[in-house]
C-alpha atoms as a PDB file:
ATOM      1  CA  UNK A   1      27.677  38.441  30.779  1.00  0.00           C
ATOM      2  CA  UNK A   2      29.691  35.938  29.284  1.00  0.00           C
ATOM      3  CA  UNK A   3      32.650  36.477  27.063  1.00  0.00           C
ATOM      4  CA  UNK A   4      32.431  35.827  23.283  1.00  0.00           C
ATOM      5  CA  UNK A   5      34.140  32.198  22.171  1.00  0.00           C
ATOM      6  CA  UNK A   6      37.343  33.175  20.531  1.00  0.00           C
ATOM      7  CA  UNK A   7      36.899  32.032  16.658  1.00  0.00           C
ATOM      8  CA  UNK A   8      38.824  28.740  16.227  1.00  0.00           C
ATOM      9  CA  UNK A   9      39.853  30.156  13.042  1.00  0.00           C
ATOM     10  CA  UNK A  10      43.400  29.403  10.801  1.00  0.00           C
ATOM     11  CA  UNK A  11      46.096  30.836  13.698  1.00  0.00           C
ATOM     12  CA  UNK A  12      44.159  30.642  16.212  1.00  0.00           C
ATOM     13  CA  UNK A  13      44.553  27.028  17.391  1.00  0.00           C
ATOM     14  CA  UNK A  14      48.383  27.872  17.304  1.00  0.00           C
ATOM     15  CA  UNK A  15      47.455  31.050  19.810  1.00  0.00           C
ATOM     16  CA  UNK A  16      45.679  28.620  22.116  1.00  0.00           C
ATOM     17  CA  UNK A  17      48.775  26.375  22.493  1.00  0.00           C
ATOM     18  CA  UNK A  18      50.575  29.138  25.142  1.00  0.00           C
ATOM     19  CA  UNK A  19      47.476  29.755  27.589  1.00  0.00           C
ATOM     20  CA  UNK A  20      46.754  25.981  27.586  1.00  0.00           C
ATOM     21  CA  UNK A  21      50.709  25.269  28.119  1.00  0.00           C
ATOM     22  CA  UNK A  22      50.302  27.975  31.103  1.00  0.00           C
ATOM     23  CA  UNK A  23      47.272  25.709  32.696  1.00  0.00           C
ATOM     24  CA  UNK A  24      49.154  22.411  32.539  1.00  0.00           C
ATOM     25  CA  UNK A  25      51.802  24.115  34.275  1.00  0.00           C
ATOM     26  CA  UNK A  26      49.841  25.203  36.505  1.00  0.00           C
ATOM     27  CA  UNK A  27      48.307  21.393  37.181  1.00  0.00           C
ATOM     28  CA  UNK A  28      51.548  19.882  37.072  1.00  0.00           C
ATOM     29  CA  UNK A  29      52.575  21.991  39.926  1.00  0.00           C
ATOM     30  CA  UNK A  30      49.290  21.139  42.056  1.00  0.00           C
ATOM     31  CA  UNK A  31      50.156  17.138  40.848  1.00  0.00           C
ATOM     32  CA  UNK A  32      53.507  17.807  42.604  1.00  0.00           C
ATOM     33  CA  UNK A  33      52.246  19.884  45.857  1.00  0.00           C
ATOM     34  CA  UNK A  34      49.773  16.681  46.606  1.00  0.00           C
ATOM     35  CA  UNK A  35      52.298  14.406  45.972  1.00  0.00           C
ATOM     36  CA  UNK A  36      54.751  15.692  48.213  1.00  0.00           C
ATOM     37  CA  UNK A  37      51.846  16.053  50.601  1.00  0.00           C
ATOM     38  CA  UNK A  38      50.926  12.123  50.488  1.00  0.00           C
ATOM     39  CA  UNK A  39      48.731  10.387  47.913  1.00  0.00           C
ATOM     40  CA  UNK A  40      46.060   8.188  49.718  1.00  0.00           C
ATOM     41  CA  UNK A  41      44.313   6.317  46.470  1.00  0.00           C
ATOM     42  CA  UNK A  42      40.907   5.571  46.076  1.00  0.00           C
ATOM     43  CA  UNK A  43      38.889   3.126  43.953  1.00  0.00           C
ATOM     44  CA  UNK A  44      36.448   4.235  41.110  1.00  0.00           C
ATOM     45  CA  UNK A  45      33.372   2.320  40.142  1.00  0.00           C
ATOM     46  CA  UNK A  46      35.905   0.842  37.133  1.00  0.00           C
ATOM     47  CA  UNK A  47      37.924  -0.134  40.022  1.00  0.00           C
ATOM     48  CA  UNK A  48      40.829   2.443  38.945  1.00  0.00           C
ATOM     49  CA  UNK A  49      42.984   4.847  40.806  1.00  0.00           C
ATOM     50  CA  UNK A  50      42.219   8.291  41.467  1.00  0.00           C
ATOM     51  CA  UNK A  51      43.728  10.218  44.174  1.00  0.00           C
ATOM     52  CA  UNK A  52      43.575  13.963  45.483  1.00  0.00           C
ATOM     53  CA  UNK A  53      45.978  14.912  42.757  1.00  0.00           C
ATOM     54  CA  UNK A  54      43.933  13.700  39.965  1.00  0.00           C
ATOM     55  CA  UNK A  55      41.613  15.909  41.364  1.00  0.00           C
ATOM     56  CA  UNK A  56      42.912  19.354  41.985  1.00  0.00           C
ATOM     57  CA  UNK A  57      44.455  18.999  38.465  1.00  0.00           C
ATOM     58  CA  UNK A  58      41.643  18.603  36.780  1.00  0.00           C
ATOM     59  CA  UNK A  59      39.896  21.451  39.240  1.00  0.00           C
ATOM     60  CA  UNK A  60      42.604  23.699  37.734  1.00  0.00           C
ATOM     61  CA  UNK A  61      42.075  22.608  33.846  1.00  0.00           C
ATOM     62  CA  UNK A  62      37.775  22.912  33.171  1.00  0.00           C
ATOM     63  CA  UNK A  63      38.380  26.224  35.001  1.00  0.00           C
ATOM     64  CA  UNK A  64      41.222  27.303  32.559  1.00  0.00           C
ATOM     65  CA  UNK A  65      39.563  26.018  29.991  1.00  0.00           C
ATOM     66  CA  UNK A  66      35.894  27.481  30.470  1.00  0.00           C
ATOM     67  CA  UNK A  67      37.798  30.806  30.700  1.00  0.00           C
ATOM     68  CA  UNK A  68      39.451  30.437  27.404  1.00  0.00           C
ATOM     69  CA  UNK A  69      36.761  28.883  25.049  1.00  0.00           C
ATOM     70  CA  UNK A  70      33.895  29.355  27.248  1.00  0.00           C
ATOM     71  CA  UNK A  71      30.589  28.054  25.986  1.00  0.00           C
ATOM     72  CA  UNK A  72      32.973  24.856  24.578  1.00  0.00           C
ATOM     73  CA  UNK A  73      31.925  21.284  26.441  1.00  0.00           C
ATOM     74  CA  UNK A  74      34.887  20.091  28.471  1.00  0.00           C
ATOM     75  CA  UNK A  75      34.530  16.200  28.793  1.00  0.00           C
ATOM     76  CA  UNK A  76      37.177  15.348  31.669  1.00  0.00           C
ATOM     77  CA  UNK A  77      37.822  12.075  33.223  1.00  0.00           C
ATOM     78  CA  UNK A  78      36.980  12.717  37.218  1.00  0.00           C
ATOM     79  CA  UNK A  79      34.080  14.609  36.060  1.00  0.00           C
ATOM     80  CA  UNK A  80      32.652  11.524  33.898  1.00  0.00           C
ATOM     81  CA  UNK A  81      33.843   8.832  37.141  1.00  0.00           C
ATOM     82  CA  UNK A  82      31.578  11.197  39.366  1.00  0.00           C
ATOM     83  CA  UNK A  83      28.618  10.651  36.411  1.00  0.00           C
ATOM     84  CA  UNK A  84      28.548  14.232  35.608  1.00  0.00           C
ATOM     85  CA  UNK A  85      26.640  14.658  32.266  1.00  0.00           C
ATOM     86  CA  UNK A  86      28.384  16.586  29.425  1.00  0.00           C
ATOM     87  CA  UNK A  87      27.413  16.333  25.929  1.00  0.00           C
ATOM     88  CA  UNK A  88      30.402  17.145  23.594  1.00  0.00           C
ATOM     89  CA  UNK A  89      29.529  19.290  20.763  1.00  0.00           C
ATOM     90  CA  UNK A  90      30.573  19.538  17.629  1.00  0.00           C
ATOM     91  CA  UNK A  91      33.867  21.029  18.935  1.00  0.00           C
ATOM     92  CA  UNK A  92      34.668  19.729  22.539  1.00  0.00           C
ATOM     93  CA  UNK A  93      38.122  19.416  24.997  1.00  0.00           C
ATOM     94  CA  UNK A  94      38.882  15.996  25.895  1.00  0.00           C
ATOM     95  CA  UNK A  95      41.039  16.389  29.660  1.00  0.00           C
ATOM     96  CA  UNK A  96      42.737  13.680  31.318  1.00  0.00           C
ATOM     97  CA  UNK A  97      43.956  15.929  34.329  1.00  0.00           C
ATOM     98  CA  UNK A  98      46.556  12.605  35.127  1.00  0.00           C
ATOM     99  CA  UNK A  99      47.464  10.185  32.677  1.00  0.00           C
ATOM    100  CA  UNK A 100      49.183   6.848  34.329  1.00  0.00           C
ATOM    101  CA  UNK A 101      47.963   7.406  38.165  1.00  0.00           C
ATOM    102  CA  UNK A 102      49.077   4.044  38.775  1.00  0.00           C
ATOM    103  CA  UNK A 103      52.391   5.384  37.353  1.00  0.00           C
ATOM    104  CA  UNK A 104      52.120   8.375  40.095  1.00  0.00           C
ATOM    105  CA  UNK A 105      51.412   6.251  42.522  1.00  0.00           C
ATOM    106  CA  UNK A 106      54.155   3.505  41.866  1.00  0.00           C
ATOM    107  CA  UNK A 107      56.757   6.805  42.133  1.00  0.00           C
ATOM    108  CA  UNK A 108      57.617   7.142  38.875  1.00  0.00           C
ATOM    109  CA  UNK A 109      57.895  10.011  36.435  1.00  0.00           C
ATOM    110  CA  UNK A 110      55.961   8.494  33.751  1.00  0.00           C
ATOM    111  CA  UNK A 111      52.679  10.008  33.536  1.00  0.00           C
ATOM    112  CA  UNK A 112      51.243  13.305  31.918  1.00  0.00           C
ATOM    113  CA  UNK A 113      48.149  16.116  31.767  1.00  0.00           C
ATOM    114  CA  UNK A 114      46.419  15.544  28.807  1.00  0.00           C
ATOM    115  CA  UNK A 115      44.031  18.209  26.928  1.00  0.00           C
ATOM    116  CA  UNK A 116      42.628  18.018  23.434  1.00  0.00           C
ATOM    117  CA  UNK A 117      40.261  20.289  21.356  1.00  0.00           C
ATOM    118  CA  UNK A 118      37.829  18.115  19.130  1.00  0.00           C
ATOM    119  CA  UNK A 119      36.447  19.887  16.216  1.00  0.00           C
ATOM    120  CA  UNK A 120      34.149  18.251  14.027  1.00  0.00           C
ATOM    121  CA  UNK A 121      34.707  15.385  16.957  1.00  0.00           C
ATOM    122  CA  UNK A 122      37.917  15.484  15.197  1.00  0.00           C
ATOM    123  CA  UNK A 123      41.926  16.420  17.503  1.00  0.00           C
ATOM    124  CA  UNK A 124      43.360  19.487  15.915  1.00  0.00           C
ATOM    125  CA  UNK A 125      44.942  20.318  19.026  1.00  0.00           C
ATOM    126  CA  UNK A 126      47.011  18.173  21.718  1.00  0.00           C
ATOM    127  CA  UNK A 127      48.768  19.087  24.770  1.00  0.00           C
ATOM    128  CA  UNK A 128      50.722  16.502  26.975  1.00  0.00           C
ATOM    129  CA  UNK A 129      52.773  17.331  29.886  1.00  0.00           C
ATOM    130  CA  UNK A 130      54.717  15.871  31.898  1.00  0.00           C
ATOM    131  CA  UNK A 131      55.639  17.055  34.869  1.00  0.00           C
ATOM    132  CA  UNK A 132      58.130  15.122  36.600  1.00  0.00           C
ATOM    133  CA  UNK A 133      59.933  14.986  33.317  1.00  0.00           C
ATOM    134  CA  UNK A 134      59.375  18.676  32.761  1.00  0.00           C
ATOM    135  CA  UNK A 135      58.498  18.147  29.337  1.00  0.00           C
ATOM    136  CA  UNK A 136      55.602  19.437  27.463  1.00  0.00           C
ATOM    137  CA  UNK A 137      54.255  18.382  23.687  1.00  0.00           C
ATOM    138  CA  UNK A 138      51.984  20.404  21.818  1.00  0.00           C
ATOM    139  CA  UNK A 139      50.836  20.558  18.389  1.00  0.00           C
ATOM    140  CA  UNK A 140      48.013  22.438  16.367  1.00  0.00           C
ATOM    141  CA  UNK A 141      47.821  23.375  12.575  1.00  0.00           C
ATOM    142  CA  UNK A 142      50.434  20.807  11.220  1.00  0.00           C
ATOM    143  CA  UNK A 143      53.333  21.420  13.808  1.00  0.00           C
ATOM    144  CA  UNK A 144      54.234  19.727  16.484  1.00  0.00           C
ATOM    145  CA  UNK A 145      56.932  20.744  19.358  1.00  0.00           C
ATOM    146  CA  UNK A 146      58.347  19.816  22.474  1.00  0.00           C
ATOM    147  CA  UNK A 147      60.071  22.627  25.184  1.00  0.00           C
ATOM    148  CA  UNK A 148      60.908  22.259  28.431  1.00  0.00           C
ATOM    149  CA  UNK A 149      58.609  23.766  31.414  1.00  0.00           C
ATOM    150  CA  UNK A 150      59.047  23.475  34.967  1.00  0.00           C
ATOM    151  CA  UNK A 151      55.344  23.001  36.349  1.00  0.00           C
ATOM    152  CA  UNK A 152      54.245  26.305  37.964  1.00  0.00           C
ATOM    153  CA  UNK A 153      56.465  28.534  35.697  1.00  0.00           C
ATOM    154  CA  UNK A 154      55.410  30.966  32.537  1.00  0.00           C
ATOM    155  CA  UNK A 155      55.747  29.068  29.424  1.00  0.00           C
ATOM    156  CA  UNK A 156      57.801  30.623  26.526  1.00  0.00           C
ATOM    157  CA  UNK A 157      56.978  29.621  23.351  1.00  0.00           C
ATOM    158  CA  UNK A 158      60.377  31.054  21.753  1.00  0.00           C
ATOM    159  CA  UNK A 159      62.038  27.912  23.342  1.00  0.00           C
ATOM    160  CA  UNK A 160      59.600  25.210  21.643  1.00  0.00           C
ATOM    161  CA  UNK A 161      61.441  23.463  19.130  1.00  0.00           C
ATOM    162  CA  UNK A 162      59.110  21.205  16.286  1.00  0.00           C
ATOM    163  CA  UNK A 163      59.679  17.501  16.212  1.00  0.00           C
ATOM    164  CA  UNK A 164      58.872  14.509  13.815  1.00  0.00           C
ATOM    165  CA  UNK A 165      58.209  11.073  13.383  1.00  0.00           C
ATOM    166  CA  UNK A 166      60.802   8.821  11.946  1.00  0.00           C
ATOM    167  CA  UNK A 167      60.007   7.191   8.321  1.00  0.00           C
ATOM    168  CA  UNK A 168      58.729   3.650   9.376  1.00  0.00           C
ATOM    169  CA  UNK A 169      62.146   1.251   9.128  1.00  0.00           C
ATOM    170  CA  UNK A 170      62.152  -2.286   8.859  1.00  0.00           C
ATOM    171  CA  UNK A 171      62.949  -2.903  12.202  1.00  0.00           C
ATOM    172  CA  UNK A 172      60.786  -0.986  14.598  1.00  0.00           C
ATOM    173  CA  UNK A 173      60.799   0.291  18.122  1.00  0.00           C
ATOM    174  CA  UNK A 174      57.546  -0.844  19.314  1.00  0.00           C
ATOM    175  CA  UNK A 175      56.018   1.573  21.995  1.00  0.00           C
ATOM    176  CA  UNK A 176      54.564  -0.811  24.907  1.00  0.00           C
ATOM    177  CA  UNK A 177      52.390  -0.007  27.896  1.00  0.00           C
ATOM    178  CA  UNK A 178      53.759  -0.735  31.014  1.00  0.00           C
ATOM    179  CA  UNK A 179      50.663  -1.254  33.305  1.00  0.00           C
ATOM    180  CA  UNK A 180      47.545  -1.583  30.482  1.00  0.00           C
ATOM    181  CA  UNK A 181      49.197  -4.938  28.653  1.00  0.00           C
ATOM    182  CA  UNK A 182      46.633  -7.081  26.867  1.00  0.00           C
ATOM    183  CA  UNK A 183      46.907 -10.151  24.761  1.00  0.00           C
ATOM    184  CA  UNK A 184      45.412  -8.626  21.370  1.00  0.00           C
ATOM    185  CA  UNK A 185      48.530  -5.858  21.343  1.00  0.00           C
ATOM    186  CA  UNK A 186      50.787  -8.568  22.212  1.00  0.00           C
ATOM    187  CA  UNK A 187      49.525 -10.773  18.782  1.00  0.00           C
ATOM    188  CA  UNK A 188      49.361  -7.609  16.417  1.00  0.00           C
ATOM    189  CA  UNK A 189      53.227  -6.662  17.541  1.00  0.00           C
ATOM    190  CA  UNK A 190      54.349 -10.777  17.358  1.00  0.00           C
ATOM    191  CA  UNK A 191      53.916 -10.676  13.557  1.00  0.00           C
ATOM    192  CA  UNK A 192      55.553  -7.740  13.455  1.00  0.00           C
ATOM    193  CA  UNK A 193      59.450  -7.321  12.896  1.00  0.00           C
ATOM    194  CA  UNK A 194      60.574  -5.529  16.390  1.00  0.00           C
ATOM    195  CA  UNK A 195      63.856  -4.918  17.086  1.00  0.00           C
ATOM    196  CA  UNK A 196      62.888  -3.266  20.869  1.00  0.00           C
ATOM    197  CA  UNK A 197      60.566  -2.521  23.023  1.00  0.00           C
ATOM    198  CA  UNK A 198      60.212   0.607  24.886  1.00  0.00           C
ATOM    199  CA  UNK A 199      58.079  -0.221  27.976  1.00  0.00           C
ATOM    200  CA  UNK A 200      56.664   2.890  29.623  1.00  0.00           C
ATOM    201  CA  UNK A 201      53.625   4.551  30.885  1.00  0.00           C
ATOM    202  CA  UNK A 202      50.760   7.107  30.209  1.00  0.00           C
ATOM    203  CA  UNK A 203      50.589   9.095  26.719  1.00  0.00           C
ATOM    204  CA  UNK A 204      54.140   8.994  26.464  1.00  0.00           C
ATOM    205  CA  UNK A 205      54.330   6.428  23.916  1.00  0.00           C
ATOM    206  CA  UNK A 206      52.500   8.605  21.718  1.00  0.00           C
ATOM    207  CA  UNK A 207      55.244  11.377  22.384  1.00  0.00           C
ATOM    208  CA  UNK A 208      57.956   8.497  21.830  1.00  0.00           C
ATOM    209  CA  UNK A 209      56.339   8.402  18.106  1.00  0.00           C
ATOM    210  CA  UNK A 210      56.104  11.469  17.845  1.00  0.00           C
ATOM    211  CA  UNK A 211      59.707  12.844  18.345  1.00  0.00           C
ATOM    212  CA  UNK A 212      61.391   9.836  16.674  1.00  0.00           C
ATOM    213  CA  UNK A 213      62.188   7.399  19.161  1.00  0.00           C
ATOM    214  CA  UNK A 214      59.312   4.585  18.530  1.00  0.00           C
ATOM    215  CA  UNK A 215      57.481   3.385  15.343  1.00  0.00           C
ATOM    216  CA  UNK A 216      54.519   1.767  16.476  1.00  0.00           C
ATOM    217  CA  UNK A 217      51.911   1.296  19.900  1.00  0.00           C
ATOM    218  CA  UNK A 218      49.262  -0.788  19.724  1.00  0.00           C
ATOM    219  CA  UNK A 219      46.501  -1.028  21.948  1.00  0.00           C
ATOM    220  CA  UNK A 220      43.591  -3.546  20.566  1.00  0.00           C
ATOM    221  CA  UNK A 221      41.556  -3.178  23.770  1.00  0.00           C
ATOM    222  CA  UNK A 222      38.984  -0.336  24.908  1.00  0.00           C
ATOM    223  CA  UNK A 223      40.496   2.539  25.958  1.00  0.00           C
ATOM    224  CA  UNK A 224      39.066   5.761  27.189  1.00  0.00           C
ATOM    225  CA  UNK A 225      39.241   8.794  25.058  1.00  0.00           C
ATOM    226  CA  UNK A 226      40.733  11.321  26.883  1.00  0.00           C
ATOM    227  CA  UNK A 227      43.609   8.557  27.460  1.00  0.00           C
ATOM    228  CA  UNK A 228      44.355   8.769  23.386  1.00  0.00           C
ATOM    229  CA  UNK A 229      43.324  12.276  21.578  1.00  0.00           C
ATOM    230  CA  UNK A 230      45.945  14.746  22.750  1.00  0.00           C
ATOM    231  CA  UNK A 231      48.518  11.917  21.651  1.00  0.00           C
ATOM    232  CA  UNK A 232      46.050  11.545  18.627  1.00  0.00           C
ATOM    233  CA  UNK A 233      46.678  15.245  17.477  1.00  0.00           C
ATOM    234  CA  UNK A 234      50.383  15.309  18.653  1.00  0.00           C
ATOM    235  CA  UNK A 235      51.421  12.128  16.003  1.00  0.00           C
ATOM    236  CA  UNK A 236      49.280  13.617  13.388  1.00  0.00           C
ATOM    237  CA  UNK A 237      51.011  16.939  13.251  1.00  0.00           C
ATOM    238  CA  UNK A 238      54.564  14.739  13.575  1.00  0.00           C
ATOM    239  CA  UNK A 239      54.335  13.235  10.518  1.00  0.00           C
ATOM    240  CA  UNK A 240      52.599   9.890  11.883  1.00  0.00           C
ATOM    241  CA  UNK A 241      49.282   8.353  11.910  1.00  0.00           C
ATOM    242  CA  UNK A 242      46.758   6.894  14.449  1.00  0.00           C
ATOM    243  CA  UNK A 243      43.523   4.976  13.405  1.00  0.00           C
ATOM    244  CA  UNK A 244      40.997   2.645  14.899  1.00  0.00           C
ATOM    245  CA  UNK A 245      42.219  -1.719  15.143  1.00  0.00           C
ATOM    246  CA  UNK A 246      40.559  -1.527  11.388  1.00  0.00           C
ATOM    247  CA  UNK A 247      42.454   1.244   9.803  1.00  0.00           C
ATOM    248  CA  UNK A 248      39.014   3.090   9.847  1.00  0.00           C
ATOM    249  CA  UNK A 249      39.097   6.907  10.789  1.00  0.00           C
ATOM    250  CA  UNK A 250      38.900   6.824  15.025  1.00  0.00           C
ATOM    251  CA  UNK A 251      35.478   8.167  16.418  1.00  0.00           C
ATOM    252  CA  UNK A 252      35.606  10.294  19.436  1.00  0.00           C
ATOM    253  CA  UNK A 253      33.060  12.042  21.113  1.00  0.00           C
ATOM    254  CA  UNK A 254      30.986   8.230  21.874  1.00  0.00           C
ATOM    255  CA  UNK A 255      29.060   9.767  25.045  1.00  0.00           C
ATOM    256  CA  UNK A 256      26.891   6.205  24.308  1.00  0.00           C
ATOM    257  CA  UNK A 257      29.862   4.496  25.118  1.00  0.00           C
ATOM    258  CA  UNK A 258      31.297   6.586  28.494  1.00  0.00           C
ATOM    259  CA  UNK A 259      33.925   7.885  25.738  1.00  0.00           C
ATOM    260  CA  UNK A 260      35.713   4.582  25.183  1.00  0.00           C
ATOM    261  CA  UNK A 261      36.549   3.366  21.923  1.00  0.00           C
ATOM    262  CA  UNK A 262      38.035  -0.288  21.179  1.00  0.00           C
ATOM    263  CA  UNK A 263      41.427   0.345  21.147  1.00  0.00           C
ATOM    264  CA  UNK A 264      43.583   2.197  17.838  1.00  0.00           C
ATOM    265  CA  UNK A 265      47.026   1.892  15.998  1.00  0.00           C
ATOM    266  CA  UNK A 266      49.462   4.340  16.271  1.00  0.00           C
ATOM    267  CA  UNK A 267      52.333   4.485  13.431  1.00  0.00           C
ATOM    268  CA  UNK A 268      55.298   6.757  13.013  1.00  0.00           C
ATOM    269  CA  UNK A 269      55.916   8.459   9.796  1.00  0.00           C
ATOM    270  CA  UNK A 270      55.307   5.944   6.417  1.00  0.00           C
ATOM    271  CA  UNK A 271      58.237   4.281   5.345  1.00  0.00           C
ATOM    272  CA  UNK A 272      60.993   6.194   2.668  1.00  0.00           C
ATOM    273  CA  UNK A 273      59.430   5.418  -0.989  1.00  0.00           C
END
């Protein structure tokens, strides 16, 4: 028989956060134990990494999650690759078990786990981890935080502390991708007045807004969902703002599409009035 959904109700998004934290520690520690073991890479059909790590991870995370909100659609990036048909609901996870493979495989610490619950196809809950940076983001019901958890440890929420975006100055700290770089971003941030650019990888730059240390990432070309909703919900509940290239409300869910959309601003907080 299977167990009753757990209401997604005012608290209990906040609940979630600590089981969910528990399952990206749990991936980030699988990430690490098939890293150390040897990555061989191999090419999906969109010519894009994916490697045994990528795999076990998200193994680990639509198990996890099936347990905790079974009967909720869990759209997840290998899954959708191997053309495995799910159709999100009105409230869905978006996974991305490894954000910046390319990042994994180039030996650097820059990339993250990514989960996000869609209600109403809209993120009221994000989750990035980072496991080489042991550093985890979360943020449901308005607050956003940021502890530190070693992957394959217990997670304790006493030692979460919230974060914010900065107010918007008039110099900004533009947020740039270091491996995804396309010419549209590059015009939007040109008219723009940036004082620096922080070049990294994987969601990140959304956790660089999000915590005060950017103002603004751009990405004006098609992008895959599960790359963007976790951060989505993160900057939201920091005080900041992400929208479509058009300032229209982003659309998520776009099975007609694979799950891509064409690209989205992300701000910090507004400026001081």
């Amino acid at each position: 028989m299977t167990a009753a959904r757990p209401a997604l109700g005012r608290g209990e998004l906040t609940r979630l956060l600590a089981p969910l934290a528990q399952l990206a520690s749990e991936a980030g520690a699988r990430i690490l134990q098939c890293t150390a073991a040897g990555l061989i890479p191999r090419a999906k059909p969109d010519l894009s990494p994916v490697t045994a790590a990528d795999e076990a991870a998200e193994t680990i995370l639509r198990a996890g999650l099936a347990r905790l909100l079974p009967g909720i659609p869990v759209i997840a990036e290998e899954a959708v690759s191997r053309g495995e048909e799910t159709i999100p609901g009105a409230d869905f996870f978006l996974v991305d078990p490894i954000d910046g493979t390319r990042e994994l495989l180039a030996g650097r610490s820059e990339y993250t786990v990514n989960v996000a619950l869609l209600v109403g196809r809209l993120p009221v809950l994000g989750l990035i981890y980072a496991p080489a940076l042991k550093a985890l983001y979360t943020a449901a019901e308005g607050r956003a935080l940021r502890a530190v958890l070693e992957p394959g440890t217990r997670f304790d929420a006493d030692k979460s502390v919230p974060i914010h975006a900065r107010p918007r100055p008039q110099r900004l700290v533009a947020a740039i991708s270091r491996s995804h770089p396309d010419p549209k971003s590059e015009a939007f941030l040109a008219a723009l007045a940036i004082e620096r650019r922080l070049i990294l990888g994987s969601s990140l730059k959304f956790a660089r807004l999000a915590e005060g240390e950017a103002d603004v990432y751009a990405r004006l070309a098609p992008v895959s969902e599960w790359d963007v909703a976790a951060g989505h919900a993160l900057l939201d509940a920091a005080g900041g703002r992400v929208t479509a290239p058009d300032g229209s409300a982003l659309a998520y869910g776009k099975r007609e599409t694979g799950f891509r959309i064409d690209g989205f601003l992300a701000w910090g907080a507004p400026p001081k009035s």
